[in-house]
C-alpha atoms as a PDB file:
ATOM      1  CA  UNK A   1      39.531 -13.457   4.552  1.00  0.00           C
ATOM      2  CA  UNK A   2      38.074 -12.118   7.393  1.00  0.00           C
ATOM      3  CA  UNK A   3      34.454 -10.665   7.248  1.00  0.00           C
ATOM      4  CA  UNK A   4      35.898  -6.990   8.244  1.00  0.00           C
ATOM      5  CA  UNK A   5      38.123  -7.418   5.441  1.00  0.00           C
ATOM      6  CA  UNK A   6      35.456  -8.857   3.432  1.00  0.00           C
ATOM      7  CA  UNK A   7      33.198  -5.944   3.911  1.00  0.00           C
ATOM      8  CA  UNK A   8      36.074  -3.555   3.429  1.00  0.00           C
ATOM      9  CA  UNK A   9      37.570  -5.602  -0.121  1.00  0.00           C
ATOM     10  CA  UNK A  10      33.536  -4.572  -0.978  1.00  0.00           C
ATOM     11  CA  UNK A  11      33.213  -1.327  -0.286  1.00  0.00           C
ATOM     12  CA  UNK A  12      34.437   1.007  -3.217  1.00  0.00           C
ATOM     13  CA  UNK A  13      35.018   4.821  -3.828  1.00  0.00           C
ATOM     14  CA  UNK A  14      31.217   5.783  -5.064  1.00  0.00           C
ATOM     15  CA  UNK A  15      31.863   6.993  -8.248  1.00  0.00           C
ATOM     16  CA  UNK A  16      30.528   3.912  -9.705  1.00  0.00           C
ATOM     17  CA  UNK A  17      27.028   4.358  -7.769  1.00  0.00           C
ATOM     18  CA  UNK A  18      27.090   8.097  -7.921  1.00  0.00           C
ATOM     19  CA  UNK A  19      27.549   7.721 -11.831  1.00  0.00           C
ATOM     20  CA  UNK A  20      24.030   5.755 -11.674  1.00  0.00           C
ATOM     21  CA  UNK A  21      20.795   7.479 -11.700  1.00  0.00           C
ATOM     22  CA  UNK A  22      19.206   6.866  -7.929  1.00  0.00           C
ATOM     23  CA  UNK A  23      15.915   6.065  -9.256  1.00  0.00           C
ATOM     24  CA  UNK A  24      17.605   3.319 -11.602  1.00  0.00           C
ATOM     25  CA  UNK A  25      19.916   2.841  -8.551  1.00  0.00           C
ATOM     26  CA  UNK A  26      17.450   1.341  -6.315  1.00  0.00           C
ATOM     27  CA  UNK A  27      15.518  -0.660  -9.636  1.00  0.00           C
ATOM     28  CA  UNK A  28      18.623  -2.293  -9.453  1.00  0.00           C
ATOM     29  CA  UNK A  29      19.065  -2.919  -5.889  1.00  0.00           C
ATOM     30  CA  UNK A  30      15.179  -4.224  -5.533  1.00  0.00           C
ATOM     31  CA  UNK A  31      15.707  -6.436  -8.752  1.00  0.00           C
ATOM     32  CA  UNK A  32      18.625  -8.090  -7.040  1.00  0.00           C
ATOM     33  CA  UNK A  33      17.129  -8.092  -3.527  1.00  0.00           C
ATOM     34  CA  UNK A  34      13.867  -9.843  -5.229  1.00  0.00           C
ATOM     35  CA  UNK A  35      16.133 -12.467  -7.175  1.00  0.00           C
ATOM     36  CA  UNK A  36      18.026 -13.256  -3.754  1.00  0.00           C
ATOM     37  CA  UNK A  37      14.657 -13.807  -1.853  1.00  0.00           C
ATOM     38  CA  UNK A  38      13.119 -16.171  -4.514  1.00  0.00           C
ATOM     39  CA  UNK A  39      16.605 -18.015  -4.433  1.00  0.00           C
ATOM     40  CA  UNK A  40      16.967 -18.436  -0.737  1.00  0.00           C
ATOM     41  CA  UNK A  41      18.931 -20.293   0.251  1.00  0.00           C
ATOM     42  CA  UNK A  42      20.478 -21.026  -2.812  1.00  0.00           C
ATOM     43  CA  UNK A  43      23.176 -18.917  -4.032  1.00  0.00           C
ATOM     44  CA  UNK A  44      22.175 -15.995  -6.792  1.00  0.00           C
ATOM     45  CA  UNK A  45      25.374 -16.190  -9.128  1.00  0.00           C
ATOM     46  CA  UNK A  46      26.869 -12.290  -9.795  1.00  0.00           C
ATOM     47  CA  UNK A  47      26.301 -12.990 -13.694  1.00  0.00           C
ATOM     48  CA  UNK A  48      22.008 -13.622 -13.136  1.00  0.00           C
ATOM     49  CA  UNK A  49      22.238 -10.663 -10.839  1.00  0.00           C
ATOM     50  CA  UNK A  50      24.603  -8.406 -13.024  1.00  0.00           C
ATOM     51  CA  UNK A  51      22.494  -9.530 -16.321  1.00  0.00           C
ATOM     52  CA  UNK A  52      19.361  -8.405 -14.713  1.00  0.00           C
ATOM     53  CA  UNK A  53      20.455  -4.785 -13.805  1.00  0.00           C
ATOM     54  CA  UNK A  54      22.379  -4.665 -17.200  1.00  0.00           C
ATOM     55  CA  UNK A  55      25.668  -4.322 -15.975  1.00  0.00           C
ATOM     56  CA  UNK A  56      28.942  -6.292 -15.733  1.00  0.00           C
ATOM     57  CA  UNK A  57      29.598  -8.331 -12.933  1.00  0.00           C
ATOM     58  CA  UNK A  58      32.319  -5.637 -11.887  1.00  0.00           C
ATOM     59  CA  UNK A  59      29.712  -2.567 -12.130  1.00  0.00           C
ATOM     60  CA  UNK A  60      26.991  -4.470 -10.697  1.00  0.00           C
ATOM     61  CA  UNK A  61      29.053  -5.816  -7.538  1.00  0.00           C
ATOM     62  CA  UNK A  62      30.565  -2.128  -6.875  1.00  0.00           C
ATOM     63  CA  UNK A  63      26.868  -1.053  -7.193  1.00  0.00           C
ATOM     64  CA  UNK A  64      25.562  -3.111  -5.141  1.00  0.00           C
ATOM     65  CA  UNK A  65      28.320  -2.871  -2.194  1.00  0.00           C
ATOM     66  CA  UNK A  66      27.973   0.912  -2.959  1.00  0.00           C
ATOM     67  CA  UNK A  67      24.406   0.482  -1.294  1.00  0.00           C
ATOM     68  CA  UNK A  68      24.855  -2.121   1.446  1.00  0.00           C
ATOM     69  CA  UNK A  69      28.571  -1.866   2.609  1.00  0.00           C
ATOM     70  CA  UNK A  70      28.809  -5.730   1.527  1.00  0.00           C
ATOM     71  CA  UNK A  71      28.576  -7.835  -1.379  1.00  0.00           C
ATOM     72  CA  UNK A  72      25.245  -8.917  -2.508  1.00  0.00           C
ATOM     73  CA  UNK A  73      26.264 -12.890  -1.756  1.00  0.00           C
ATOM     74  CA  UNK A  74      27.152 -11.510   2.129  1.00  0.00           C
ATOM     75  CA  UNK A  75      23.488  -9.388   1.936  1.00  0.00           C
ATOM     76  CA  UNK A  76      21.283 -12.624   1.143  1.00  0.00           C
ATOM     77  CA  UNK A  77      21.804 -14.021   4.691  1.00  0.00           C
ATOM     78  CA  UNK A  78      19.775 -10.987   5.655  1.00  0.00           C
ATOM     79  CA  UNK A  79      16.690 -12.154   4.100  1.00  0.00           C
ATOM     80  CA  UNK A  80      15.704 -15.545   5.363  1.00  0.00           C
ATOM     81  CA  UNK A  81      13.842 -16.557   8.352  1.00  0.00           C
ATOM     82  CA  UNK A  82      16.557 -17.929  10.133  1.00  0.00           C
ATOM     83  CA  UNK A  83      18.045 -14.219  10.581  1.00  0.00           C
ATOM     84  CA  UNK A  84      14.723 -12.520  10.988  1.00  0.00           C
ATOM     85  CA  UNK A  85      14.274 -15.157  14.022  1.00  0.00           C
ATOM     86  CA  UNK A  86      17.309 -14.047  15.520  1.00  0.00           C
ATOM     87  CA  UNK A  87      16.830 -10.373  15.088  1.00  0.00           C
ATOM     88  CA  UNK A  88      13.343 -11.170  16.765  1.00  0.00           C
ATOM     89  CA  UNK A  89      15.054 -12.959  20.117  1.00  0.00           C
ATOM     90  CA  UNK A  90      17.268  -9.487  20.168  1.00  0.00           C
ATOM     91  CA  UNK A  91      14.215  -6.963  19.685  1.00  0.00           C
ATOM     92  CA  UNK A  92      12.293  -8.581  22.415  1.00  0.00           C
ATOM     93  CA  UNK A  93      14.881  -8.644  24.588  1.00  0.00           C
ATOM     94  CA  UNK A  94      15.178  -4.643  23.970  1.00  0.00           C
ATOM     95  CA  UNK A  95      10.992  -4.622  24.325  1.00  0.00           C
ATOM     96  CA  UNK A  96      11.166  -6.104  27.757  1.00  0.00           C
ATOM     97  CA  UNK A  97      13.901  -3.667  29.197  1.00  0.00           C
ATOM     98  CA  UNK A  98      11.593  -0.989  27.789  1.00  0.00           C
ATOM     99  CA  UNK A  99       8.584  -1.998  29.564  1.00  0.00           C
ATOM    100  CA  UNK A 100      10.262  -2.812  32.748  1.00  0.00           C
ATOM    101  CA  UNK A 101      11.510   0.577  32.480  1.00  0.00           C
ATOM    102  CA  UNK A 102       8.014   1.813  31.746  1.00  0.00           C
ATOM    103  CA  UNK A 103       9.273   2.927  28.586  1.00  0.00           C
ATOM    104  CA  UNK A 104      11.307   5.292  29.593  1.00  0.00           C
ATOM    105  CA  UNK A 105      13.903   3.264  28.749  1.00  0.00           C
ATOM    106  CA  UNK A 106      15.646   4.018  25.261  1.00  0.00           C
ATOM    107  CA  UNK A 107      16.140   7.723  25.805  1.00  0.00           C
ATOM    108  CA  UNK A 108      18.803   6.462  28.505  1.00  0.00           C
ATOM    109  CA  UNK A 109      19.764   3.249  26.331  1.00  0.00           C
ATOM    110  CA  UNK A 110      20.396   5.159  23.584  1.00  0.00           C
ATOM    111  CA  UNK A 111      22.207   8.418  22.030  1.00  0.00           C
ATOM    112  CA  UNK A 112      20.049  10.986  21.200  1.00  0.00           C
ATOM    113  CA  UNK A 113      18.988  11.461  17.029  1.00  0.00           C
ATOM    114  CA  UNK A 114      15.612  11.517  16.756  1.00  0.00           C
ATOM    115  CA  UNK A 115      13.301  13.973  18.853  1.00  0.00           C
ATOM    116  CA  UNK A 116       9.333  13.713  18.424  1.00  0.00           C
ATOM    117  CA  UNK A 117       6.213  15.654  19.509  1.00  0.00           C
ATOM    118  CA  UNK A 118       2.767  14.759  18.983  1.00  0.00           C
ATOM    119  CA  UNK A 119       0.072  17.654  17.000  1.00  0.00           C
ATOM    120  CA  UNK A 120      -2.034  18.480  19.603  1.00  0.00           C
ATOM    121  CA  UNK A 121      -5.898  18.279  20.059  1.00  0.00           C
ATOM    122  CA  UNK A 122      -6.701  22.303  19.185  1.00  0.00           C
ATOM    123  CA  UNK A 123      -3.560  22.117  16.243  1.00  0.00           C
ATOM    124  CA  UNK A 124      -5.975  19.604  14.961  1.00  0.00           C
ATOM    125  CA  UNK A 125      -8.985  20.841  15.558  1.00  0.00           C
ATOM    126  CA  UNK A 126      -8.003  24.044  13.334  1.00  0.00           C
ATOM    127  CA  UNK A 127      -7.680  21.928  10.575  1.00  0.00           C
ATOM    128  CA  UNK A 128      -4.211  23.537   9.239  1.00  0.00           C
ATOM    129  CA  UNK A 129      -5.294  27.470   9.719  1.00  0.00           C
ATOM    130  CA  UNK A 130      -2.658  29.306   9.717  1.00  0.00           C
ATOM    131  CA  UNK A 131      -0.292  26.579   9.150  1.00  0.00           C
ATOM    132  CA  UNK A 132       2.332  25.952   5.736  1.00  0.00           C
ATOM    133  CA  UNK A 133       3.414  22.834   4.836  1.00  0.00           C
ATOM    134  CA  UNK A 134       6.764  22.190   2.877  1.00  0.00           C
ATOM    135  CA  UNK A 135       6.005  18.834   0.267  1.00  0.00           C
ATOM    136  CA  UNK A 136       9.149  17.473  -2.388  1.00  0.00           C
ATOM    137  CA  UNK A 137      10.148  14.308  -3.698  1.00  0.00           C
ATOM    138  CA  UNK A 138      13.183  13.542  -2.594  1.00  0.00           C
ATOM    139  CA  UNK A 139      15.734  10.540  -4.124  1.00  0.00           C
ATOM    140  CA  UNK A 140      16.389   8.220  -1.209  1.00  0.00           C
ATOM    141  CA  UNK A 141      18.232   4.478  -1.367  1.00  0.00           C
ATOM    142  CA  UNK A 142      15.294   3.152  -1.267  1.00  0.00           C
ATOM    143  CA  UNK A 143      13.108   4.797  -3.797  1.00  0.00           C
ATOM    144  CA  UNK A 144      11.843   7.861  -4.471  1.00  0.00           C
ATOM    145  CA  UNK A 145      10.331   9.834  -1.243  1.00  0.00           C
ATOM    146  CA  UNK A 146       7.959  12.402  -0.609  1.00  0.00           C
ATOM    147  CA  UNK A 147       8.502  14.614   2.227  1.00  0.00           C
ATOM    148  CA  UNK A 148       6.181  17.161   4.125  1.00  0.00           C
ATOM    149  CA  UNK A 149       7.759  19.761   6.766  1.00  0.00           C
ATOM    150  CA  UNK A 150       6.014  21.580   8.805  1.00  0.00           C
ATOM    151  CA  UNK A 151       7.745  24.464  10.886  1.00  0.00           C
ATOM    152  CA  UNK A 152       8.191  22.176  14.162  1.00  0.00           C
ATOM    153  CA  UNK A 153       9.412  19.421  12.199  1.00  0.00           C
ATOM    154  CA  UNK A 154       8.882  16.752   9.519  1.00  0.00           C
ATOM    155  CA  UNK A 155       5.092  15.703   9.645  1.00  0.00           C
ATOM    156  CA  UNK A 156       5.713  12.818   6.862  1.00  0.00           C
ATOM    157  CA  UNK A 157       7.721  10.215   5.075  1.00  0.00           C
ATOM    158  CA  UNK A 158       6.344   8.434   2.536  1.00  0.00           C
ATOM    159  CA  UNK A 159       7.417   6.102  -0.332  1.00  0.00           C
ATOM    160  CA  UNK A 160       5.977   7.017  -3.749  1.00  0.00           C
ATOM    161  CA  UNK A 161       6.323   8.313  -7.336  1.00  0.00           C
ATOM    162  CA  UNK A 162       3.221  10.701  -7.420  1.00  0.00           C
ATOM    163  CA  UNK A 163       2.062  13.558  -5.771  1.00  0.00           C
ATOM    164  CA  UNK A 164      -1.514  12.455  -6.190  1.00  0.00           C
ATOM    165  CA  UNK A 165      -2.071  10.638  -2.939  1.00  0.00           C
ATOM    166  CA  UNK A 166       0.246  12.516  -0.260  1.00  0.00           C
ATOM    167  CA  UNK A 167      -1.720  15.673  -1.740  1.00  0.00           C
ATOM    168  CA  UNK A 168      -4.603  14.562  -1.340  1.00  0.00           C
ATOM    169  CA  UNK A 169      -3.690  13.001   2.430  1.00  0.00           C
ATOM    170  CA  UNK A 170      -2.624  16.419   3.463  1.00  0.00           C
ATOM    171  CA  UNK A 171      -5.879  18.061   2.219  1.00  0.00           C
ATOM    172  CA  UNK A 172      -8.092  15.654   4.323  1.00  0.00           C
ATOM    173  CA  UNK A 173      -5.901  16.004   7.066  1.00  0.00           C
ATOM    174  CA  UNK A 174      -5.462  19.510   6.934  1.00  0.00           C
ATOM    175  CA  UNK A 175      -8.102  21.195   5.091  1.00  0.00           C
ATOM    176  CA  UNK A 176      -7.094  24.998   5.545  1.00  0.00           C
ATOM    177  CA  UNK A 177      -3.546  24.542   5.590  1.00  0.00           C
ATOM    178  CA  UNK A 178      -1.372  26.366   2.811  1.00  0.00           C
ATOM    179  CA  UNK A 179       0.538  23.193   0.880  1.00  0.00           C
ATOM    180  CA  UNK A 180       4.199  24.237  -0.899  1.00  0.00           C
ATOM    181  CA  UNK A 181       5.823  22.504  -3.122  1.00  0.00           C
ATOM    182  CA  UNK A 182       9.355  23.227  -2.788  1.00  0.00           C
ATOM    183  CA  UNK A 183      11.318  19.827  -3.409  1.00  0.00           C
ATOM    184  CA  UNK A 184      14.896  21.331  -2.372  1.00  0.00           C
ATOM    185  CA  UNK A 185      13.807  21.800   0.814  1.00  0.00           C
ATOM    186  CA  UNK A 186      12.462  17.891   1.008  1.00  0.00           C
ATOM    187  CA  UNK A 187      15.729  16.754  -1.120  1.00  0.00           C
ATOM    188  CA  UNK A 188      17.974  18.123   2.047  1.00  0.00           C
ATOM    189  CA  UNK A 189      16.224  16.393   4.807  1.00  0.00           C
ATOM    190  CA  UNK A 190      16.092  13.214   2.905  1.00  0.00           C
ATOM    191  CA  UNK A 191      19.917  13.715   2.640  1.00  0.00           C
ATOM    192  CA  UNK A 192      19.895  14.400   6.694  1.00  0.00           C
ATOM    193  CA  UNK A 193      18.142  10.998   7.222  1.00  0.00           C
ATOM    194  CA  UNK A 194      19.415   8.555   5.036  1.00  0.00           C
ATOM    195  CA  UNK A 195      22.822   9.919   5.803  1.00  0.00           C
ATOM    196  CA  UNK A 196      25.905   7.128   6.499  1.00  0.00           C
ATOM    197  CA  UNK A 197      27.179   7.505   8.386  1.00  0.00           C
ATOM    198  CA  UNK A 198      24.964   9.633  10.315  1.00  0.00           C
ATOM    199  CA  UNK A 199      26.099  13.209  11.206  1.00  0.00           C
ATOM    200  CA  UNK A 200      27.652  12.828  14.904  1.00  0.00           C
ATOM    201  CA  UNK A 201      24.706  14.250  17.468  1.00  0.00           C
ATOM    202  CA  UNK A 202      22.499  15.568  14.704  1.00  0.00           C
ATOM    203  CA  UNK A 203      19.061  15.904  15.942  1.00  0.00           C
ATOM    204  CA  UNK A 204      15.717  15.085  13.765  1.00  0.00           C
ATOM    205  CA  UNK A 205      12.080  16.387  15.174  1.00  0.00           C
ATOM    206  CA  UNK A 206       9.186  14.919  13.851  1.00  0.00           C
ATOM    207  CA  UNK A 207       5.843  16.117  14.457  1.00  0.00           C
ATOM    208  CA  UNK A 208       3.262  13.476  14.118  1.00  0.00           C
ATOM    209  CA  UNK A 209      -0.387  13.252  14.018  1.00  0.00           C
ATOM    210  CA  UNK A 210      -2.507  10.219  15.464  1.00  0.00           C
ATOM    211  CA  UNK A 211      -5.050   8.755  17.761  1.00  0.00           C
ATOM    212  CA  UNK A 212      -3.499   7.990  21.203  1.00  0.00           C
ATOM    213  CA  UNK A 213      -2.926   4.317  20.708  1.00  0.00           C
ATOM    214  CA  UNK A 214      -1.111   5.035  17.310  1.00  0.00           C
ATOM    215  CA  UNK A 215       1.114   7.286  19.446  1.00  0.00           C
ATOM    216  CA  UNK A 216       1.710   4.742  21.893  1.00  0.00           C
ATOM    217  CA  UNK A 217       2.223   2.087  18.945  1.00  0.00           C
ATOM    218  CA  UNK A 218       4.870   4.285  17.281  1.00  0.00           C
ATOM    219  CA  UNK A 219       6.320   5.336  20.908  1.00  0.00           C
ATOM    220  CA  UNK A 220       7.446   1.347  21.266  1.00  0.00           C
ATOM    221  CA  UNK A 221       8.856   1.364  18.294  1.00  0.00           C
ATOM    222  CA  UNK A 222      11.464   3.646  19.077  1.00  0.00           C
ATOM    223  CA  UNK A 223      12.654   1.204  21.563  1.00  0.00           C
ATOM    224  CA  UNK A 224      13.271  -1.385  18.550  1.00  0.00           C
ATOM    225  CA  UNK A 225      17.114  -0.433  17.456  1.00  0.00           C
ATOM    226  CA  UNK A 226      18.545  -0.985  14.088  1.00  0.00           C
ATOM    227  CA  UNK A 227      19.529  -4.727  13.239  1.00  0.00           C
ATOM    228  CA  UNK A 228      16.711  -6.071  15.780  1.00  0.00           C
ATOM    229  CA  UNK A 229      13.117  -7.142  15.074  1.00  0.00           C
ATOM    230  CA  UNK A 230       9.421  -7.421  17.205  1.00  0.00           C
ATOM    231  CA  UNK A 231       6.631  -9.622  16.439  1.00  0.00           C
ATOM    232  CA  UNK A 232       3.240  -7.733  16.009  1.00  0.00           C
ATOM    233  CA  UNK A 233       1.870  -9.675  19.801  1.00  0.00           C
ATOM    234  CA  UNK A 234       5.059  -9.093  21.686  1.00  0.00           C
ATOM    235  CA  UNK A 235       4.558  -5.214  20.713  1.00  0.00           C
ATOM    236  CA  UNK A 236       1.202  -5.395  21.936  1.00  0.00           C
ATOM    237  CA  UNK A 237       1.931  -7.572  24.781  1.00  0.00           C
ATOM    238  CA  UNK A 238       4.575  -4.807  25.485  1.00  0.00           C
ATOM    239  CA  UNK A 239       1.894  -2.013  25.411  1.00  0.00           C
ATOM    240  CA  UNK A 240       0.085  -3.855  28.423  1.00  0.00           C
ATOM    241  CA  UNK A 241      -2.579  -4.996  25.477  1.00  0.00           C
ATOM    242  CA  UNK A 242      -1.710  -8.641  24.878  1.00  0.00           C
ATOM    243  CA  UNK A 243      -4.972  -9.400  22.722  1.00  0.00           C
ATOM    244  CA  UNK A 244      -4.779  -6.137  20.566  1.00  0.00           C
ATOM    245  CA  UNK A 245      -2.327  -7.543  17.943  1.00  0.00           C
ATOM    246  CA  UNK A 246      -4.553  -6.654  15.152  1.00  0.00           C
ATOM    247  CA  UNK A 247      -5.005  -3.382  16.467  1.00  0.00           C
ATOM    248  CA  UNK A 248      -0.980  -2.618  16.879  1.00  0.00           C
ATOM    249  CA  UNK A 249      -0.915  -3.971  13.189  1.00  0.00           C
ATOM    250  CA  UNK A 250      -2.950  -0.982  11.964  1.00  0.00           C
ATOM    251  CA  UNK A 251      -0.962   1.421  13.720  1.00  0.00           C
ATOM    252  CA  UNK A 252       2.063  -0.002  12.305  1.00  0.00           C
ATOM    253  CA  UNK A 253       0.526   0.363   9.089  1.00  0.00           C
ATOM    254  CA  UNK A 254      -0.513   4.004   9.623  1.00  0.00           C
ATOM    255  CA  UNK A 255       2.913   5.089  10.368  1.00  0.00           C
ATOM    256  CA  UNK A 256       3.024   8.898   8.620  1.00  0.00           C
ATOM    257  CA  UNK A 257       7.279   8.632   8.882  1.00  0.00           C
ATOM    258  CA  UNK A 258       8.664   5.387   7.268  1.00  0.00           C
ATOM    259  CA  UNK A 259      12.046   4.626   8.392  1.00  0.00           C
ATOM    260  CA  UNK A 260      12.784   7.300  11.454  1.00  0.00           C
ATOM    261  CA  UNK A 261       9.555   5.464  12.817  1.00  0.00           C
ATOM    262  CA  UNK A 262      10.590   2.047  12.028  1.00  0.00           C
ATOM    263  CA  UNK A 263       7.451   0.295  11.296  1.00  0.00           C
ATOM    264  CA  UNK A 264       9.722  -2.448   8.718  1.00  0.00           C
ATOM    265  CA  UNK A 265      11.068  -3.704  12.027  1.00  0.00           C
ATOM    266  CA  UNK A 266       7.706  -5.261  12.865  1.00  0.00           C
ATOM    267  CA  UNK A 267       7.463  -9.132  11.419  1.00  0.00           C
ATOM    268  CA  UNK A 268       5.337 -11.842  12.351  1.00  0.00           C
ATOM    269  CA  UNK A 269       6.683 -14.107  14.759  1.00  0.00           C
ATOM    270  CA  UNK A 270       7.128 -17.345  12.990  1.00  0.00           C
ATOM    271  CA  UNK A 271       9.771 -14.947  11.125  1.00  0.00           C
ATOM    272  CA  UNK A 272       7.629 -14.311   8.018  1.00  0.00           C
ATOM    273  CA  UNK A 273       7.586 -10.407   7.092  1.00  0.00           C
ATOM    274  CA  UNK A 274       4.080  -9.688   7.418  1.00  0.00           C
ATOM    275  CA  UNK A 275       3.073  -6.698   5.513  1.00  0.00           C
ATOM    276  CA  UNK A 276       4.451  -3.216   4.539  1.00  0.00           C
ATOM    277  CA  UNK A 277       2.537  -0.043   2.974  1.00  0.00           C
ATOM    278  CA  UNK A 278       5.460   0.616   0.668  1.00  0.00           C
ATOM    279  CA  UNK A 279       5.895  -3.155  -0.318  1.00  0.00           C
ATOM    280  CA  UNK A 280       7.779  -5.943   1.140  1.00  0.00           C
ATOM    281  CA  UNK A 281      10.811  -5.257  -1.140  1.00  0.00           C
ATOM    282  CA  UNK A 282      11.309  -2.235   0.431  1.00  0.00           C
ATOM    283  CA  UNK A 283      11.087  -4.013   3.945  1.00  0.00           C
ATOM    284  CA  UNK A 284      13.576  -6.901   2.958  1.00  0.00           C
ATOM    285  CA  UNK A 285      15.709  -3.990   1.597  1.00  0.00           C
ATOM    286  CA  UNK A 286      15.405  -2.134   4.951  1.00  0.00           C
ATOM    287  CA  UNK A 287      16.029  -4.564   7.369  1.00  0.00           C
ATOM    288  CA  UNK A 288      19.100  -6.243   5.141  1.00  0.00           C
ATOM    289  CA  UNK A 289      20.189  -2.931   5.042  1.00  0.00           C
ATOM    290  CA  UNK A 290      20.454  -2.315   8.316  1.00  0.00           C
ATOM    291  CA  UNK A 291      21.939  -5.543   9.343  1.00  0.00           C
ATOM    292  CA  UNK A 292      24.910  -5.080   6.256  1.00  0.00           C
ATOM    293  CA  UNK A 293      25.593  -1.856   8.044  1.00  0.00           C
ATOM    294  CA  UNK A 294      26.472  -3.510  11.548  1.00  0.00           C
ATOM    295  CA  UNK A 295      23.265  -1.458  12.824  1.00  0.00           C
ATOM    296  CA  UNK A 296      23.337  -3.167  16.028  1.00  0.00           C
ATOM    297  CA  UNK A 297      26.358  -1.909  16.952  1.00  0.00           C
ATOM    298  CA  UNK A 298      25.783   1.621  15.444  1.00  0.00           C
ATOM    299  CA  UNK A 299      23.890   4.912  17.224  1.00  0.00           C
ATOM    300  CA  UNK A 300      19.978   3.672  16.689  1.00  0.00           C
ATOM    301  CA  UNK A 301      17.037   6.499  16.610  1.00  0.00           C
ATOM    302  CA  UNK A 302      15.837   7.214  19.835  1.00  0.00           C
ATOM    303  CA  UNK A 303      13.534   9.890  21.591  1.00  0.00           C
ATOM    304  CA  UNK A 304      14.739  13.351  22.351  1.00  0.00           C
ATOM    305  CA  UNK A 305      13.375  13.251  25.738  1.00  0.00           C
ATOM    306  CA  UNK A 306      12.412  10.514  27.880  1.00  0.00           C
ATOM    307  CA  UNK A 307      10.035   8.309  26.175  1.00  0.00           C
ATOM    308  CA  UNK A 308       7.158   8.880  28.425  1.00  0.00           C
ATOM    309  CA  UNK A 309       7.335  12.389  27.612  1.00  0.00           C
ATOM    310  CA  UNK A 310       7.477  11.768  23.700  1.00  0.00           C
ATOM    311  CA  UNK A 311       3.757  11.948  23.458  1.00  0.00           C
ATOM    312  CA  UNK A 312       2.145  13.194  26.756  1.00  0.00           C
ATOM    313  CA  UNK A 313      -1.253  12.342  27.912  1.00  0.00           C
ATOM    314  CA  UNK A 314      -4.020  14.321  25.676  1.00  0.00           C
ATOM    315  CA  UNK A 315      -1.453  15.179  23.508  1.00  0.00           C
ATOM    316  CA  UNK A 316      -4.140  14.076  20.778  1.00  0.00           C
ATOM    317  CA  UNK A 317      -7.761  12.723  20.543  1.00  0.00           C
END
């Protein structure tokens, strides 16, 4: 059988995975992805898998392809070094046509989806007056999400089953601000990002708070297309600041959009994973997702202008 046919034979109506809850949906999926890993590269059989989750090896394998687009046998090649390597010889490839480009690159590489501004100095200043913020959890297939939207765009992303911390982020970070909850609203743009396929030419703005370099960090990494990888030095090397790896390693980490900002793409270059705010399950599950979906191939995020306009000079202190 050929792998198309493979991947098609895989795929199922969704009834099957709509049928399961999505937070006990992704248990699943993370149970499975966390067997594979502490298998590799020895083969998982469907029945430890299946047994895990609860399920028969039928329901299991049409949940699981429900997810991915493939089988989970297909999905553990995904998640060992020897792919992450070659995702890694791909991303820098894409990193050094960005730089030679100045990067301005990807906004002519790539179809327009995502669009980004930075909040600027005197927005921050004000701490939030006058400004509402939209927060929700949101059911995602990777976990459950919480959202904030602000009226020029979605301000953050995160991973998480309580309220307690994002609230308490947004607070600090904007002190006068009037917080909402309203989780419909956050439910619907989840739906608009995690869509598959994506919705033909549909634009997402972000609007993004950080210190210069974080903007340049997070700039870069919209150069970094699904399916493809960058090591932590050959980011910064890409930045013009070779010996700041560290320093590109904590702006990775304080990435305020997970996913549309693709910090998971970032991996050490020896091909180990490195680390992950929202835990390296979630990263395995990320960047085998995006593989199993032919990302490579498919429309990756990109700027909505040129990339050196994404975050103009002094756009924030």
């Amino acid at each position: 059988m050929s792998p198309s046919a493979e991947t098609a034979a895989a795929v199922p109506s969704t009834g099957i995975f709509e049928a399961v809850e999505p937070a006990r949906a992704w248990t699943m999926v993370a149970g499975a992805i966390e067997q594979l890993c502490a298998r590799s590269p020895a083969a998982v059989p469907l029945a430890e898998l299946a047994a895990a989750a609860g399920l028969s090896e039928g329901q299991f394998q049409r949940v699981f392809s429900a997810w991915a687009g493939i089988s989970p046998k297909r999905f553990q090649q995904f998640l060992g070094k020897e792919y992450a390597k070659q995702a890694l010889r791909a991303g820098q490839d894409v990193l050094n046509a960005a730089l030679a480009a100045g990067l301005s690159g990807p906004g002519r590489l790539h179809d327009l989806l995502v669009s980004a501004e930075a909040v600027s100095p005197g927005e921050w200043r004000a701490g939030g007056g006058g400004l509402t913020l939209c927060w929700g959890f949101a059911d995602t297939p990777f976990g459950r999400a919480c959202l904030t939207l602000a009226p020029r765009g979605l301000h953050r992303l995160t991973f998480a089953d309580t309220a307690d911390a994002e609230l308490a982020r947004l607070r600090a970070d904007w002190p006068h601000a009037r917080l909402v909850e309203d989780h419909t609203a956050a439910q619907a743009m989840a739906d608009a990002v995690f869509a598959q396929p994506p919705a033909p030419g549909r634009a997402l703005h972000l609007w993004v708070r950080g210190t210069q370099f974080q903007l340049r960090v997070w700039e870069a990494l919209l150069a970094v297309p699904p399916g493809r990888l960058v090591a932590y030095a050959d980011l910064a090397r890409a930045l013009g600041r070779p010996g700041a790896a560290r320093a590109v390693g904590g702006a990775v980490g304080a990435n305020p959009v997970a996913v549309l900002i693709p910090c998971h793409r970032v991996i050490r270059a020896a091909g180990e994973l490195g680390g992950y705010h929202w835990g390296l399950t979630r990263k395995r599950a990320l960047i085998g997702y995006e593989a199993a979906r032919g990302a490579v191939e498919a429309v990756p995020p990109s700027v909505g202008a040129e990339a050196a306009d994404l975050f103009p000079a002094g756009a924030s202190d």
